[in-house]
Protein backbone atom coordinates (compact mmCIF):
# COMPACT_ATOMS: atom_id res chain seq x y z
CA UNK A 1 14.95 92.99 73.78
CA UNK A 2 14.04 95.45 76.43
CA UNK A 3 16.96 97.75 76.03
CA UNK A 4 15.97 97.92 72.27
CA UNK A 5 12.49 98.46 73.34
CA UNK A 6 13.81 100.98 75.64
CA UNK A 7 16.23 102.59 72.88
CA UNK A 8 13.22 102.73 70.48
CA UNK A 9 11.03 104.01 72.48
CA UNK A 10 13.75 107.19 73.52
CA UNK A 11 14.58 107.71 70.25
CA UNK A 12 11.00 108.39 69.50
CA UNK A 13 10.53 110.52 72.23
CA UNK A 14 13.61 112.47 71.14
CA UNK A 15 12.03 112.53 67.65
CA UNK A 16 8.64 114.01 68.67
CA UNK A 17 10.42 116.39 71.18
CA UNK A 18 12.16 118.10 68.41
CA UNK A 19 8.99 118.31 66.13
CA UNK A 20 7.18 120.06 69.01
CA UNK A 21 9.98 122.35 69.61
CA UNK A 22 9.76 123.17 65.97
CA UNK A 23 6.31 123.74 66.01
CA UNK A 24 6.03 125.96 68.64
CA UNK A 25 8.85 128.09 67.05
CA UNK A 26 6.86 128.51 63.82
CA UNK A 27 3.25 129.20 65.76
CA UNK A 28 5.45 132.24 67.67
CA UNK A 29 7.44 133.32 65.27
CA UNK A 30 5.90 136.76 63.43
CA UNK A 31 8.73 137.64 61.22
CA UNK A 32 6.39 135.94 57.93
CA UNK A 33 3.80 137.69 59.07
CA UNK A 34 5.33 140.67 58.91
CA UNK A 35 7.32 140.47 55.94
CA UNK A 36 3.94 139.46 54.27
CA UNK A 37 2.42 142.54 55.74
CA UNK A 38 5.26 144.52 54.46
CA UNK A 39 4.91 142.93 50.71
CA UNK A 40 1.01 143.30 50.78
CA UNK A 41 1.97 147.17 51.11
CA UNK A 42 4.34 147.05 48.41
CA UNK A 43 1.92 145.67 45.76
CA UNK A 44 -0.91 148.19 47.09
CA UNK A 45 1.84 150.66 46.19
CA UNK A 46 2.36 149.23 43.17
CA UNK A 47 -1.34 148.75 42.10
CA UNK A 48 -1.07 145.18 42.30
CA UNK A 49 -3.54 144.81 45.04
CA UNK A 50 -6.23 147.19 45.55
CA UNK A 51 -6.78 148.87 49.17
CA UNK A 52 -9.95 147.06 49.99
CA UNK A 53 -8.23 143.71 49.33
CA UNK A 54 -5.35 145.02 51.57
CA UNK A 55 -7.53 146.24 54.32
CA UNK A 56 -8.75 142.36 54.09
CA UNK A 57 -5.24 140.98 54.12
CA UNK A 58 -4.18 143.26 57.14
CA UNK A 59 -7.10 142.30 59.31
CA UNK A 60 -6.38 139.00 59.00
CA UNK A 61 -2.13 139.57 59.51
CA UNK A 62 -3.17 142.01 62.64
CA UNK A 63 -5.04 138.95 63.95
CA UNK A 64 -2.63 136.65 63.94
CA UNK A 65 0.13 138.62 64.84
CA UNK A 66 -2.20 139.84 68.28
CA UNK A 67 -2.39 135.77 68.56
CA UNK A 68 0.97 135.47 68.17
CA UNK A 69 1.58 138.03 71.30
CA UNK A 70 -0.93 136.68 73.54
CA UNK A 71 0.85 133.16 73.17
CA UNK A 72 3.91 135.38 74.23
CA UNK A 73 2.96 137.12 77.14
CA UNK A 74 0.63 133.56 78.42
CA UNK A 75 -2.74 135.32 78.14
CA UNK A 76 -3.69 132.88 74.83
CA UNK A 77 -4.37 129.13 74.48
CA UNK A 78 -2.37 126.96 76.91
CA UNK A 79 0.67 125.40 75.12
CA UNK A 80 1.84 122.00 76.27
CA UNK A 81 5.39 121.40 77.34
CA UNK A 82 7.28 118.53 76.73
CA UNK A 83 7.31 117.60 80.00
CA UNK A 84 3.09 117.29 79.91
CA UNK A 85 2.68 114.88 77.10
CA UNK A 86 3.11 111.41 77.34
CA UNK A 87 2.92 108.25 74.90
CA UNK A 88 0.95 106.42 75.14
CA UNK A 89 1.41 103.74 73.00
CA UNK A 90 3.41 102.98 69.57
CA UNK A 91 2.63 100.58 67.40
CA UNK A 92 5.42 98.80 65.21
CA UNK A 93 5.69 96.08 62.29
CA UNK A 94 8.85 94.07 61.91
CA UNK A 95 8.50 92.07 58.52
CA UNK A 96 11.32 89.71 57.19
CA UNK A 97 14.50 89.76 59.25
CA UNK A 98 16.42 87.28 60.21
CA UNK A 99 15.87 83.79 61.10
CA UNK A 100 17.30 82.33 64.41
CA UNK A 101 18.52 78.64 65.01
CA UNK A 102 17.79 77.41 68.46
CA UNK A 103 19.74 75.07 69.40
């Protein structure tokens, strides 16, 4: 039972470990932002959007993408590697199954 426990329990870890890899990919990556950027300036071109909603829109991309580079270069909000989180507990439900005959 323990090496299940045990094989649960890394296979979980493995799980999460991915997610937060994932994660922290998509809070540094900037190429949406920018390519969002670049479409808000198409449709300003095209009369789509007017300049005062762009202006708007940009302030807000600019923002994030300075976010983005502070995160980079270490100067933003501390980011937690996989090696500083731990679980902490798990909770799991086996229903049904099968029954045993002890002899």
């Amino acid at each position: 039972m323990v090496i299940i426990d045990t094989l649960l329990i890394g296979g979980i870890r493995f799980v999460l470990d991915k997610v937060a890899a994932a994660v922290e990919t998509e809070l540094n990556d900037d190429t949406a932002l920018r390519e969002q950027l670049l479409a808000a300036q198409m449709r300003v071109e095209l009369g789509e959007m007017s300049p005062d909603e762009f202006d708007l829109f940009e302030a807000d991309i600019v923002a994030r993408l300075r976010e983005i580079r502070d995160r980079k270069q270490g100067s933003g909000p501390a980011t937690l590697a996989p090696e500083e989180y731990k679980i902490t507990g798990i909770e799991a439900t086996f229903e049904g199954g099968h029954q045993h005959d002890r002899d």
